[in-house]
C-alpha atoms as a PDB file:
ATOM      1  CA  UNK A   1      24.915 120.499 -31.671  1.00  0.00           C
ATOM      2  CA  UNK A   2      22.137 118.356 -30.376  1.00  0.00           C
ATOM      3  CA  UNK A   3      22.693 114.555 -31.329  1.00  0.00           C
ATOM      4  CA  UNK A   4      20.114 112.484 -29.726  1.00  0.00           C
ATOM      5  CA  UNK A   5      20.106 108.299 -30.178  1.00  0.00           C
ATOM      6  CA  UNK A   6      17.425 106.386 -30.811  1.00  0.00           C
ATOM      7  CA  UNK A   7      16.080 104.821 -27.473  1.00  0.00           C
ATOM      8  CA  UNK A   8      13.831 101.827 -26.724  1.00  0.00           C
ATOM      9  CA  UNK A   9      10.776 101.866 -24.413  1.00  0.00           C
ATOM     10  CA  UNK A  10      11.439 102.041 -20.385  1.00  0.00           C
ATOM     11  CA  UNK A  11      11.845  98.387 -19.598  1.00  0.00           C
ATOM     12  CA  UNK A  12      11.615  98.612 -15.828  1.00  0.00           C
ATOM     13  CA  UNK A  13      14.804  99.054 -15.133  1.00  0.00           C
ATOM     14  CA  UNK A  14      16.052 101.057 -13.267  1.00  0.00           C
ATOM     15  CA  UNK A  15      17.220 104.516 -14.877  1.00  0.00           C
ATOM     16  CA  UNK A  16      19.587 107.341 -14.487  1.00  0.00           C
ATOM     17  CA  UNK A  17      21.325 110.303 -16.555  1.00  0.00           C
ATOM     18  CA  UNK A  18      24.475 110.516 -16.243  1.00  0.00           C
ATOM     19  CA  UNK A  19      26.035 113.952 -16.753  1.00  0.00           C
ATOM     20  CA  UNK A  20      29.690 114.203 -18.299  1.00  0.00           C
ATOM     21  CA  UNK A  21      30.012 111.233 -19.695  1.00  0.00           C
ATOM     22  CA  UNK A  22      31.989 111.524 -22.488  1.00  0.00           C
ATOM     23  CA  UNK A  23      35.044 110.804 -20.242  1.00  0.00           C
ATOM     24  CA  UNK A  24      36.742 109.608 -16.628  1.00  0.00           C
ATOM     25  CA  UNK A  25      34.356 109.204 -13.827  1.00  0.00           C
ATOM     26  CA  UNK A  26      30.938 109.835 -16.061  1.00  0.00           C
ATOM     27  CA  UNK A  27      32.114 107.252 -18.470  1.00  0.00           C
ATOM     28  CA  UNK A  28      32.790 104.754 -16.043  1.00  0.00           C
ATOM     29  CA  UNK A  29      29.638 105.500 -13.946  1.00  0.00           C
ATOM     30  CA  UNK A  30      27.453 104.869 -17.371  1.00  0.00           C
ATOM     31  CA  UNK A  31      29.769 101.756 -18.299  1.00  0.00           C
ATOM     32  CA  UNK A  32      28.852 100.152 -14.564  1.00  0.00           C
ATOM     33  CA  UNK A  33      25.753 101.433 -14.353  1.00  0.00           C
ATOM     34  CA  UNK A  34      24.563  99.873 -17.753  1.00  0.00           C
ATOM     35  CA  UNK A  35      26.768  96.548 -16.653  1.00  0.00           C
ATOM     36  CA  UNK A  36      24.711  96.294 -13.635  1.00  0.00           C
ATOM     37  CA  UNK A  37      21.458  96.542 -15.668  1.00  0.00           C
ATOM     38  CA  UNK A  38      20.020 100.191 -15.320  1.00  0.00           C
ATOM     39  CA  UNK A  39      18.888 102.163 -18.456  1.00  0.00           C
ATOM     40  CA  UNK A  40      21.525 104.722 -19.001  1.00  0.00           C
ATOM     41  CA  UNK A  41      21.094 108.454 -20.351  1.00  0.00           C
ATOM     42  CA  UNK A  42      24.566 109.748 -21.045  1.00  0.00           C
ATOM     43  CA  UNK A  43      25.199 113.593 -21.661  1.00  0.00           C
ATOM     44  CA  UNK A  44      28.495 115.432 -22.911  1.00  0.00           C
ATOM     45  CA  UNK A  45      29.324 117.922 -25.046  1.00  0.00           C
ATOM     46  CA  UNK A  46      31.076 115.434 -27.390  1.00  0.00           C
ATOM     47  CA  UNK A  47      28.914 113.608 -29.620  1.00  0.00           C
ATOM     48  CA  UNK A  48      31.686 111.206 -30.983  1.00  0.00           C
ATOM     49  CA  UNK A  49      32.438 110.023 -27.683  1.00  0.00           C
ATOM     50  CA  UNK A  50      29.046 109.494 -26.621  1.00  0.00           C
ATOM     51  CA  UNK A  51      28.398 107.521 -29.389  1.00  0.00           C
ATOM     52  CA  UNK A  52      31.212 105.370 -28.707  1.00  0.00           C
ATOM     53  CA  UNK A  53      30.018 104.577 -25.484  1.00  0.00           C
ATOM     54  CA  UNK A  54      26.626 103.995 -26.859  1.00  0.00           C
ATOM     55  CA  UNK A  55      28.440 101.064 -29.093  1.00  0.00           C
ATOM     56  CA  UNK A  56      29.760  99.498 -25.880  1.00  0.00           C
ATOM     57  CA  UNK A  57      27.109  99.890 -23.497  1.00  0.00           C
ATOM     58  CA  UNK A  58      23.495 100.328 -25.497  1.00  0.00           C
ATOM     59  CA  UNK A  59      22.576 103.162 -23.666  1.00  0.00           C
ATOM     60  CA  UNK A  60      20.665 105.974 -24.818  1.00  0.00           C
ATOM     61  CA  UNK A  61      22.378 109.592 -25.076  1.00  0.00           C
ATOM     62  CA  UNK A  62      22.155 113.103 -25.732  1.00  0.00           C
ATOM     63  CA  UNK A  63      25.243 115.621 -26.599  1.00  0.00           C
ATOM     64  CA  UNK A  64      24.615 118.590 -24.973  1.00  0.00           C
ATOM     65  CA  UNK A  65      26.253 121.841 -23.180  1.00  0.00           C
ATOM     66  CA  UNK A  66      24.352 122.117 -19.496  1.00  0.00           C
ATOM     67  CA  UNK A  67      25.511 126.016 -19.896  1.00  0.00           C
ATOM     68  CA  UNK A  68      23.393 126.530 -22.228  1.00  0.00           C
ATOM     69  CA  UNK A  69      19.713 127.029 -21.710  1.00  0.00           C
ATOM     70  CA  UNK A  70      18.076 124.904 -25.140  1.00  0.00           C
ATOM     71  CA  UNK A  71      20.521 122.127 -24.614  1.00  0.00           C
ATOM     72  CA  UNK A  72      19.166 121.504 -21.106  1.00  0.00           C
ATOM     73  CA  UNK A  73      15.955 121.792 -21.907  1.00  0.00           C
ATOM     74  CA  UNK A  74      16.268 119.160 -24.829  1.00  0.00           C
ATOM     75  CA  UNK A  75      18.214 116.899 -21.872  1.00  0.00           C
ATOM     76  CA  UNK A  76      15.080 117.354 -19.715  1.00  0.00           C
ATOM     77  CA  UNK A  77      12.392 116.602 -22.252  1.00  0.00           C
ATOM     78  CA  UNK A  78      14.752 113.355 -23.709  1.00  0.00           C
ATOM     79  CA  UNK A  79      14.728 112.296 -19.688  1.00  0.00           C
ATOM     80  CA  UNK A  80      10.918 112.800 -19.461  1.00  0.00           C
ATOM     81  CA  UNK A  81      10.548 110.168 -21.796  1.00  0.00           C
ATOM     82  CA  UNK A  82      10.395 107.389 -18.955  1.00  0.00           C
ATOM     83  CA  UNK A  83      10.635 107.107 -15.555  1.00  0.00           C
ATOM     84  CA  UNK A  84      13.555 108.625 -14.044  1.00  0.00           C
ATOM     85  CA  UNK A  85      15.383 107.408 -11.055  1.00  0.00           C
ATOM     86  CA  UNK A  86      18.585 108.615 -10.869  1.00  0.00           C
ATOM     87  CA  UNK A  87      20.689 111.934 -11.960  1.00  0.00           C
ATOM     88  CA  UNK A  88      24.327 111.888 -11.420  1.00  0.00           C
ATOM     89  CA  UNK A  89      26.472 115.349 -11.200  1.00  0.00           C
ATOM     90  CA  UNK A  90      29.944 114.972 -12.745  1.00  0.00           C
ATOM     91  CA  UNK A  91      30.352 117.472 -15.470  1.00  0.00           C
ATOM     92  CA  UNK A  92      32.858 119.853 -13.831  1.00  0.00           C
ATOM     93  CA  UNK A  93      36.283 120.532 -13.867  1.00  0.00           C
ATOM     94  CA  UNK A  94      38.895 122.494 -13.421  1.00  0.00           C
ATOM     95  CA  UNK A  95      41.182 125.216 -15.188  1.00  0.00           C
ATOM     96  CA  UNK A  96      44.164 126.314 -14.162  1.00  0.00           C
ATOM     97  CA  UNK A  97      45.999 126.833 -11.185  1.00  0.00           C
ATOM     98  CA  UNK A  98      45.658 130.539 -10.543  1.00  0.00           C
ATOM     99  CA  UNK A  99      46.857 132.612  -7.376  1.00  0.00           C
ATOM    100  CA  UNK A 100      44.412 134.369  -5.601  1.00  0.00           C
ATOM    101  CA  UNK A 101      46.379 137.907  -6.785  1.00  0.00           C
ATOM    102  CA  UNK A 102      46.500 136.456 -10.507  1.00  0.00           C
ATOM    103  CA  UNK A 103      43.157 134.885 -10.629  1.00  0.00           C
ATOM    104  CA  UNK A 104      42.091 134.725 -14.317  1.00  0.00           C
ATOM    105  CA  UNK A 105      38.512 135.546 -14.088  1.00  0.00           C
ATOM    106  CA  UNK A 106      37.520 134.457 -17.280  1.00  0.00           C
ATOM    107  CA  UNK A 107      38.394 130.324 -16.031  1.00  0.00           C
ATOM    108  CA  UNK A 108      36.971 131.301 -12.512  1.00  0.00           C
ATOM    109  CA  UNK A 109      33.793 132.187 -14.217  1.00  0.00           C
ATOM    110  CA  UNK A 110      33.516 129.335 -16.444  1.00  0.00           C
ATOM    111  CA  UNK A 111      34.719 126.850 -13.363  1.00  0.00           C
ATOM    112  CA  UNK A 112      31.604 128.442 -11.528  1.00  0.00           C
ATOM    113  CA  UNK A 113      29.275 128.167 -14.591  1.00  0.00           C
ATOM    114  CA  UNK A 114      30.175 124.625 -14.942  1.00  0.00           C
ATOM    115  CA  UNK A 115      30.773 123.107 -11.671  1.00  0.00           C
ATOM    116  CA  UNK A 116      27.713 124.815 -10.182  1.00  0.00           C
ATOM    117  CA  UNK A 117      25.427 126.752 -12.044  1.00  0.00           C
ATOM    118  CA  UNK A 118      25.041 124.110 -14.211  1.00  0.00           C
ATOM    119  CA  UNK A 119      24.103 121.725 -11.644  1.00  0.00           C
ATOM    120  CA  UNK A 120      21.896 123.373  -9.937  1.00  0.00           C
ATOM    121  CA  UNK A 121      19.792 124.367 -13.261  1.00  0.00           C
ATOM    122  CA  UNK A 122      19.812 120.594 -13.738  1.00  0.00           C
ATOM    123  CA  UNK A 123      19.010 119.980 -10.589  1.00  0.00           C
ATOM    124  CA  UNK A 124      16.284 122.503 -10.610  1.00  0.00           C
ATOM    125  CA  UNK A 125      14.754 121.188 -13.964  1.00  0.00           C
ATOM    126  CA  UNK A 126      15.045 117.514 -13.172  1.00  0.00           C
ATOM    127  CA  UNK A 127      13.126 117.126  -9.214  1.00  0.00           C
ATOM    128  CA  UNK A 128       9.525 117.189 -10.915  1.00  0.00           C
ATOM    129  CA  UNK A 129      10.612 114.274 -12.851  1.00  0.00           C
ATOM    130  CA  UNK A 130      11.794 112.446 -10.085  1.00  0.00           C
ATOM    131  CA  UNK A 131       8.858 113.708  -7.672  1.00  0.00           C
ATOM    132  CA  UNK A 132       6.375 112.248 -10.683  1.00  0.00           C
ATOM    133  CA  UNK A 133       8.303 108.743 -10.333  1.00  0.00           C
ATOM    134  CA  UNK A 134       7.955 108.771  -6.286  1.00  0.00           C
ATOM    135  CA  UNK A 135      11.098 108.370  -5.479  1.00  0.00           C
ATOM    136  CA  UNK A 136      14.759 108.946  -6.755  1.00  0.00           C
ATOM    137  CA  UNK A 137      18.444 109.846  -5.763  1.00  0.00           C
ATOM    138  CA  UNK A 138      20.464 113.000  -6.959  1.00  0.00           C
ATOM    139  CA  UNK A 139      24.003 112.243  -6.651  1.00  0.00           C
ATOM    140  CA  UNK A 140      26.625 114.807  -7.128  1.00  0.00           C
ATOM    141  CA  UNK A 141      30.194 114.359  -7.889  1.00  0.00           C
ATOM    142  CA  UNK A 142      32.168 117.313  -5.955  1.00  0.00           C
ATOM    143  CA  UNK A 143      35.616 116.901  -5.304  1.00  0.00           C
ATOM    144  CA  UNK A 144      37.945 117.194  -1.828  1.00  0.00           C
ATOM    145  CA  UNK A 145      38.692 120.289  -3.417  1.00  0.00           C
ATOM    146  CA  UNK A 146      34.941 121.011  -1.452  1.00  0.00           C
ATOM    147  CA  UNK A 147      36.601 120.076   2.263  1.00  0.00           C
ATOM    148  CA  UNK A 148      39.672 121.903   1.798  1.00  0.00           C
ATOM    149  CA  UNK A 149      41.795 124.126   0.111  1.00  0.00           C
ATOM    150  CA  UNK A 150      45.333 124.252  -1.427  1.00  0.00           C
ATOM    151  CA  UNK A 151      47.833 127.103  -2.943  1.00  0.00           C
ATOM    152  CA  UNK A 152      46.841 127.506  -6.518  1.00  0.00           C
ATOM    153  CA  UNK A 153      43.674 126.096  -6.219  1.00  0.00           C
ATOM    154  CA  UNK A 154      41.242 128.782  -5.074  1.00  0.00           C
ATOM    155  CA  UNK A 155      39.426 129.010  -8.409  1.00  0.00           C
ATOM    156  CA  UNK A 156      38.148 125.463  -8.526  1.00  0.00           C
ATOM    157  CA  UNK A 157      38.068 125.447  -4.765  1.00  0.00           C
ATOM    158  CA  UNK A 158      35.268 128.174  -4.408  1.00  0.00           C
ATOM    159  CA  UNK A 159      33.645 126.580  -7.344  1.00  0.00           C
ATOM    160  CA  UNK A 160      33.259 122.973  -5.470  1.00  0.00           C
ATOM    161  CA  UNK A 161      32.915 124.453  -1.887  1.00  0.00           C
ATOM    162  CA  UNK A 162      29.414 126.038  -3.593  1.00  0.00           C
ATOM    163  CA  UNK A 163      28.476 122.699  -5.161  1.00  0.00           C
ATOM    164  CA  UNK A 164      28.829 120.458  -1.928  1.00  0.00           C
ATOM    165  CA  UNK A 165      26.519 123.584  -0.236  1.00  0.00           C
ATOM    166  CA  UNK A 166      24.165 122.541  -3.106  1.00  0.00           C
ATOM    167  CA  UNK A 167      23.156 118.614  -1.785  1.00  0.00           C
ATOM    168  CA  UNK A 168      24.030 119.604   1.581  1.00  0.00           C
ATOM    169  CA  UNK A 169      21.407 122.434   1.600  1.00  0.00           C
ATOM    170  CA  UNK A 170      19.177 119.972  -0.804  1.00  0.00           C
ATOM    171  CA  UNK A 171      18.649 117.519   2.039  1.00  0.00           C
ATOM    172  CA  UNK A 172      17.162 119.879   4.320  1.00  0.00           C
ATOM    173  CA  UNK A 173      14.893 121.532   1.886  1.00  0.00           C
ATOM    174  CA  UNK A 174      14.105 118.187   0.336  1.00  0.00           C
ATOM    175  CA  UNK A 175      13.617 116.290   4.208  1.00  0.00           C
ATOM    176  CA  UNK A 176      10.005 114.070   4.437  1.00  0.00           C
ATOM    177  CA  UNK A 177      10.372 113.410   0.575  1.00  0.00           C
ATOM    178  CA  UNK A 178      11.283 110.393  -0.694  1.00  0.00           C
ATOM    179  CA  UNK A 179      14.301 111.823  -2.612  1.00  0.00           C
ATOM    180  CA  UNK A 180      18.244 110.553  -2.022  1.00  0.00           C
ATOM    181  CA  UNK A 181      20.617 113.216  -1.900  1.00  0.00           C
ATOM    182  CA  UNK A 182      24.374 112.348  -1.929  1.00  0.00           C
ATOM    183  CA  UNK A 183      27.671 113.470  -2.232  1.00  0.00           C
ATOM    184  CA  UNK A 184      30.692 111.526  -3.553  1.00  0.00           C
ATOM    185  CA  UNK A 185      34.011 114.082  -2.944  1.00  0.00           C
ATOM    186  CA  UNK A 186      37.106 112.195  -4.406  1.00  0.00           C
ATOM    187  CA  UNK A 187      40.703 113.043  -4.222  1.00  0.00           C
ATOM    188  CA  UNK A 188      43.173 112.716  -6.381  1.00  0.00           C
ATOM    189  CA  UNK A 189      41.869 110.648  -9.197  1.00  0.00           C
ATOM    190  CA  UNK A 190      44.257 109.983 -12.443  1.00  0.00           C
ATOM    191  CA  UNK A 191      41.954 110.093 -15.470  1.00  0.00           C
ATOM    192  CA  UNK A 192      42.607 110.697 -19.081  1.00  0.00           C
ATOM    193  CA  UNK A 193      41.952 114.201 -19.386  1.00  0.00           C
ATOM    194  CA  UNK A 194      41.199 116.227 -15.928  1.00  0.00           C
ATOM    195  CA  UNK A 195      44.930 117.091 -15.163  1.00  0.00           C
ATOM    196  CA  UNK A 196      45.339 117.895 -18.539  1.00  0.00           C
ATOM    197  CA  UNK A 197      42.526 120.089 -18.898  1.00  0.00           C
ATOM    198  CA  UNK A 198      43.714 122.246 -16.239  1.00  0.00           C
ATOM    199  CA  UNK A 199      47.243 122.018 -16.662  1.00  0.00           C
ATOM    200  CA  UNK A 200      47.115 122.005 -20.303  1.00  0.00           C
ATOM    201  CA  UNK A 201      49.838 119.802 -21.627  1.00  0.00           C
ATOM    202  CA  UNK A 202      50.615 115.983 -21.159  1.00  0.00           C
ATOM    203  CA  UNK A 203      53.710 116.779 -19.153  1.00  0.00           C
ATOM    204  CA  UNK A 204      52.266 118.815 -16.484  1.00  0.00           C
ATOM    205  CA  UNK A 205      49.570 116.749 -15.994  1.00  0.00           C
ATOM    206  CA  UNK A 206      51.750 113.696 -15.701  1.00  0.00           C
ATOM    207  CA  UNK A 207      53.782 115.059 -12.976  1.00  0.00           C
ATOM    208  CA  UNK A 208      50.943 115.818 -10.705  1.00  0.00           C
ATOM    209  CA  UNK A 209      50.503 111.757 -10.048  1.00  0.00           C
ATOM    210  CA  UNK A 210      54.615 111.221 -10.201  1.00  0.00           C
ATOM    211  CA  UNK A 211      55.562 109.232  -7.681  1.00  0.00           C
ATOM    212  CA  UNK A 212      52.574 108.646  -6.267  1.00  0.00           C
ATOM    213  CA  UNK A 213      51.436 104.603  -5.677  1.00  0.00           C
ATOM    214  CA  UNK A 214      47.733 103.485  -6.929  1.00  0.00           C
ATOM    215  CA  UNK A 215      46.086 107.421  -7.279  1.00  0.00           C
ATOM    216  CA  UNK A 216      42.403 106.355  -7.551  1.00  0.00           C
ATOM    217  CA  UNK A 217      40.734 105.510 -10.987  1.00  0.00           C
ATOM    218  CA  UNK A 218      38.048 106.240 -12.771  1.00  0.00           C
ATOM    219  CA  UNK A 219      36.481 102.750 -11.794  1.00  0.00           C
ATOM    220  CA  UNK A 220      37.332 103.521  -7.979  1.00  0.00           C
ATOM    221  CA  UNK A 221      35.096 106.216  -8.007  1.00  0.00           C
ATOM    222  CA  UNK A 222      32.347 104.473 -10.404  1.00  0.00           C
ATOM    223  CA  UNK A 223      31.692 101.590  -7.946  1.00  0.00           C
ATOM    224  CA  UNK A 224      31.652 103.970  -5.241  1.00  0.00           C
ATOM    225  CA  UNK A 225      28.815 105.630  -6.918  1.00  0.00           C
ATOM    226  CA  UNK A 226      27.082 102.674  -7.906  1.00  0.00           C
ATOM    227  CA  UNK A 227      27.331 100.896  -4.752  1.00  0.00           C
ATOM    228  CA  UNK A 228      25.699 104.348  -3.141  1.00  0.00           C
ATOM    229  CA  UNK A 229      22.897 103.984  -5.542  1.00  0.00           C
ATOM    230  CA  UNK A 230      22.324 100.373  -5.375  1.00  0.00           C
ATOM    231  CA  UNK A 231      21.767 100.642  -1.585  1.00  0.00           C
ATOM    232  CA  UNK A 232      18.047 100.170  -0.461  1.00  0.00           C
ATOM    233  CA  UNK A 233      15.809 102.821  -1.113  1.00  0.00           C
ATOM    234  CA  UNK A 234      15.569 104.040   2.563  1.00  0.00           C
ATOM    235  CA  UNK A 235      19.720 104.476   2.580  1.00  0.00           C
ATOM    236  CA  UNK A 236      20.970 107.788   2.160  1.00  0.00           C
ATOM    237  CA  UNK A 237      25.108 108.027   2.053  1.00  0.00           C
ATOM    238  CA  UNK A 238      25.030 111.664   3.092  1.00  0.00           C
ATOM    239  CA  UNK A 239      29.094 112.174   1.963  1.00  0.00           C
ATOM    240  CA  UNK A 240      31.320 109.546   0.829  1.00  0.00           C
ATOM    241  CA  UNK A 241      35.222 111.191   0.788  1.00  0.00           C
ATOM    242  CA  UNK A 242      38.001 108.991  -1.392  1.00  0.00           C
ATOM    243  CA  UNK A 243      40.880 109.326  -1.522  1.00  0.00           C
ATOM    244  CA  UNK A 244      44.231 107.126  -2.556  1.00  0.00           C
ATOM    245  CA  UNK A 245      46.191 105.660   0.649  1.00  0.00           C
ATOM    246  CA  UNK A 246      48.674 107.676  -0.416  1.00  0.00           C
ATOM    247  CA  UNK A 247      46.820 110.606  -0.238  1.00  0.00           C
ATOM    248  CA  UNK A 248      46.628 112.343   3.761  1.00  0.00           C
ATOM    249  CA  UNK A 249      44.651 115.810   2.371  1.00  0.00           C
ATOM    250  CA  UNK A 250      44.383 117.904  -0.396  1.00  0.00           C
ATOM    251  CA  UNK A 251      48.785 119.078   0.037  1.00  0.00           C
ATOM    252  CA  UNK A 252      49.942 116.038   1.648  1.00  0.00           C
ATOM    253  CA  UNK A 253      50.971 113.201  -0.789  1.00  0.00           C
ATOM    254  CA  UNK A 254      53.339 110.226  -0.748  1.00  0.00           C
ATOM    255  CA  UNK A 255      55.301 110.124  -3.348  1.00  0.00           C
ATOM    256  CA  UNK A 256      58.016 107.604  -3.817  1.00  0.00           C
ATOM    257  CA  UNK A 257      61.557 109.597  -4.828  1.00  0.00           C
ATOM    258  CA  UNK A 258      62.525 106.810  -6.925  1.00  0.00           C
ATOM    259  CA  UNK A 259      59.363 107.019  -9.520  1.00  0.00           C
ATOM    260  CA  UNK A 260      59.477 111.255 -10.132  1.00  0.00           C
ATOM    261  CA  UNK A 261      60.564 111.466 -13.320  1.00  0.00           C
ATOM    262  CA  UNK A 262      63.578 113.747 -14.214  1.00  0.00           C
END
């Protein structure tokens, strides 16, 4: 269901949707984006949590599926309601952990629709707007997932090696316009709900950050972003990777033996 909020009249700040906000790194992009004074168009599919984050942070917000053809085109006209100058990518995910010789094709599909299709649709719809304002950054949120691979992960692997090809192929096509492309690729980030998600209960998720000192937060990766956006207008960060110190690549990970639980 469509749940827009009432908005006020572009004030000159600066503004930007946010995609997946309803949780981890969307919701704390919005919440630093609004702290830092931009305008703020959250989207989700939960309306609840959108509204909760309207409460906090006064921004503006629109539940919506981005697989689903109405709901992006009610995003786009909401966003056309003021000047536009940033959209940032981080509705995703992942489900499962699938071999290669049991992939479930149903979550491949959906981790395709999502991760990808999606954005590019978005992507798609969205560049007149920022072409009208005369300038503007498209960030995307991908994942080291893009850079690498890992037993278990191909599903969500191929989905996020196609996204990164997205704002990497973007900056070519887009080169001579005044238009940011960038690409933030964490690692292993402990949020509220991504590991579970995939895994699907509370243990599983739980022991993929067992033993494992300061995994990146939410916040880590939200004034990453920011900072990228904040930089002056003739800055492009082409790729940003982060990643936890305890984190070497996508299968190598400290973990201390005396903090796995039983």
């Amino acid at each position: 269901m469509l749940v827009p909020a009432p908005r006020t009249a572009h004030n000159g700040a600066m503004r930007a949707l946010v995609t997946g906000a309803s949780t981890g790194i969307g919701q704390a992009t919005a919440e630093l984006l609004a702290a830092h004074g931009w305008e703020v168009l959250a989207t989700a599919r939960r309306a609840e949590r959108l509204e909760a984050l309207a409460a906090r942070t006064g921004c503006e917000y629109l539940a919506a599926d981005l697989t689903v053809d109405d709901d992006v085109a009610a995003l786009v006209e909401l966003a056309g309601e003021g000047p536009l100058d940033a959209v940032v990518h981080v509705a995703g995910g992942a489900l499962g952990v699938d071999r290669v010789e049991d992939a479930d094709l149903g979550r491949w599909r959906t981790m395709y629709e999502r991760n990808v299709i999606a954005t590019v649709h978005l992507t798609r719809a969205l560049l007149p707007q920022l072409r009208a304002n005369g300038s503007g950054t498209l960030l995307f949120v991908t994942s080291t997932a893009g850079h690498g691979t890992y037993p278990g992960g191909g599903g969500y692997v191929a989905a996020k090696h196609a996204e990164a090809q997205v704002p990497a192929t973007l900056r070519l096509e887009l080169v001579g316009e005044p238009i940011r492309v960038i690409e933030i690729a964490p690692g292993m980030v402990k949020t509220e709900e991504f590991s579970l998600n995939r895994l699907g209960s509370r243990d599983a998720a739980e022991a993929v950050y067992a033993g494992v000192d300061g995994p990146l937060t939410a916040q880590d990766v939200a004034a990453a972003m920011v900072w990228a956006l904040e930089q002056p207008a003739h800055v492009n960060v082409d790729l940003m990777v982060l990643r936890p110190v305890a984190q070497a690549s996508n299968t190598l990970v400290a973990r201390h033996p005396l903090r796995v639980k039983d």
